[in-house]
Protein backbone atom coordinates (compact mmCIF):
# COMPACT_ATOMS: atom_id res chain seq x y z
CA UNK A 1 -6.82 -52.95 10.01
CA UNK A 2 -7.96 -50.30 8.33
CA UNK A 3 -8.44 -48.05 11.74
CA UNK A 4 -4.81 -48.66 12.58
CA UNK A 5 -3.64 -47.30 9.47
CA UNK A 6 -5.83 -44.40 9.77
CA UNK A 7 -4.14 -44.06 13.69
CA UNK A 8 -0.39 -44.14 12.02
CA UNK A 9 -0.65 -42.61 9.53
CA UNK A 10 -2.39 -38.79 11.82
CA UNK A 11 0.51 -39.90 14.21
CA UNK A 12 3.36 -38.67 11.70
CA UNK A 13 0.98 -36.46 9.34
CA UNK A 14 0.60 -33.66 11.86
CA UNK A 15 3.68 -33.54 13.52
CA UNK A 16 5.09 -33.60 9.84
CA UNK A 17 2.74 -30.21 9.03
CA UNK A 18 3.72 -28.13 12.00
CA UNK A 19 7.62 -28.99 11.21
CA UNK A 20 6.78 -27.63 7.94
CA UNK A 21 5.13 -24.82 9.31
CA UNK A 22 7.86 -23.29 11.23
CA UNK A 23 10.25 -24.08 8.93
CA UNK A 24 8.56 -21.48 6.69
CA UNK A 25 8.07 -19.01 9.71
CA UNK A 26 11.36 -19.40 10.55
CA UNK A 27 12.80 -18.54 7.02
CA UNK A 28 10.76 -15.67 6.66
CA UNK A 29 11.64 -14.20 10.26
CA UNK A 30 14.65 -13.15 9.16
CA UNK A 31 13.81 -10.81 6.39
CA UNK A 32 13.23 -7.34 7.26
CA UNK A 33 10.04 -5.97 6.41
CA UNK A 34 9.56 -3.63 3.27
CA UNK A 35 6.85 -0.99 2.44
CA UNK A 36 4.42 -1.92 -0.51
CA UNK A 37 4.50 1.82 -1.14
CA UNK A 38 5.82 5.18 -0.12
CA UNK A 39 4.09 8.28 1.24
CA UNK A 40 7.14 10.56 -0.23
CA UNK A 41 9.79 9.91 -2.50
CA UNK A 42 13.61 10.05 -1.43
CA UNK A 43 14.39 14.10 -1.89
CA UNK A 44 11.00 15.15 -2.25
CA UNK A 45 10.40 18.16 0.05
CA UNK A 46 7.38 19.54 -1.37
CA UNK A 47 3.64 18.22 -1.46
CA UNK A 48 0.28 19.78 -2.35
CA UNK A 49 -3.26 18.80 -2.09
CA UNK A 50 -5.93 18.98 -4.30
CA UNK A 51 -9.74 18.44 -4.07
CA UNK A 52 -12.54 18.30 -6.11
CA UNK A 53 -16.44 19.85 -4.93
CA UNK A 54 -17.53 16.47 -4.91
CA UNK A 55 -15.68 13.08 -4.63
CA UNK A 56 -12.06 12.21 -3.56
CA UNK A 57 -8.99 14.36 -3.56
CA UNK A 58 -5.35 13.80 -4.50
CA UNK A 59 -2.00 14.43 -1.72
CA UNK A 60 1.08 13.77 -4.32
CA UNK A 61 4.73 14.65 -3.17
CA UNK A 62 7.18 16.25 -5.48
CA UNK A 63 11.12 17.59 -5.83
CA UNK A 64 9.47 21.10 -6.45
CA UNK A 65 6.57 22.92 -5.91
CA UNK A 66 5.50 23.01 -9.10
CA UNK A 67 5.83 19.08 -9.40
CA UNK A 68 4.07 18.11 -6.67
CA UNK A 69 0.60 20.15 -7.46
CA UNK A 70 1.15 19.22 -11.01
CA UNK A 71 0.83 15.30 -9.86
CA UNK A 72 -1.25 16.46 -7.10
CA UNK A 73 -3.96 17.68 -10.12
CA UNK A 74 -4.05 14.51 -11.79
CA UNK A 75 -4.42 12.35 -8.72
CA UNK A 76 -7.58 14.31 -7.98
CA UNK A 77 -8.61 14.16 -11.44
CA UNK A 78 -8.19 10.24 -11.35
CA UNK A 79 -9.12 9.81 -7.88
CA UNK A 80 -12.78 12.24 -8.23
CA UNK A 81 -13.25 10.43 -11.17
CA UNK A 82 -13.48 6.75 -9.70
CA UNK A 83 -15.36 8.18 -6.82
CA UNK A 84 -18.38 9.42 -8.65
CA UNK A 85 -16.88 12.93 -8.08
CA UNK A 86 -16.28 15.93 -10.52
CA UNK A 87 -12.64 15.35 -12.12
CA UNK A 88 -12.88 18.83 -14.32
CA UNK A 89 -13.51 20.53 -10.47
CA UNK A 90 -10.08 19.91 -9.03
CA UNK A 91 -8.09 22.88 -7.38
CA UNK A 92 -4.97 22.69 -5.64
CA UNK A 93 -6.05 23.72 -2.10
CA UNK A 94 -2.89 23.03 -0.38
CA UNK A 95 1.01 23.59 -1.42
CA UNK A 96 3.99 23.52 0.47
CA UNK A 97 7.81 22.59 0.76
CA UNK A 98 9.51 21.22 3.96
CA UNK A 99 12.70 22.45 5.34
């Protein structure tokens, strides 16, 4: 008795999970997709890099020039220091606006 239980109860259990399943695919199908972050901001046309001598750099984006290598400094001064890098080392190597 006990087997036939076991039989019934798979026979409605997994056709019950995959209803479930695509019910959820199904609602989330719809939904456009959305960016966990941005490279640039809306209206920023200017970006500048800066690197450290050792360790990893910073690339910020910024309404003006001066903005983005100010943000551009303390990414590399974050970033070298979670590297193992040298934070006080940081230069702006790179700055630039876009047309």
């Amino acid at each position: 008795m006990t087997v036939k239980t076991a039989q019934q109860c798979s026979s409605w259990v997994i056709p019950s999970l995959l209803a479930i399943n695509l019910a959820l695919i199904a609602g989330c199908a719809g939904k456009t997709a959305t960016a966990r972050y941005s490279t640039s901001s809306v209206g920023s046309s200017c970006y500048a890099k800066a690197l450290p001598t050792a360790g990893e750099g910073g690339l910020a984006w910024g309404s003006t020039l001066s903005m983005a290598r100010k943000k551009s400094l303390d990414n590399c001064i974050r970033y070298a220091g979670r590297s193992g890098g040298t934070p006080n080392t940081c230069q702006v190597v790179l700055a630039e606006c876009r047309n």
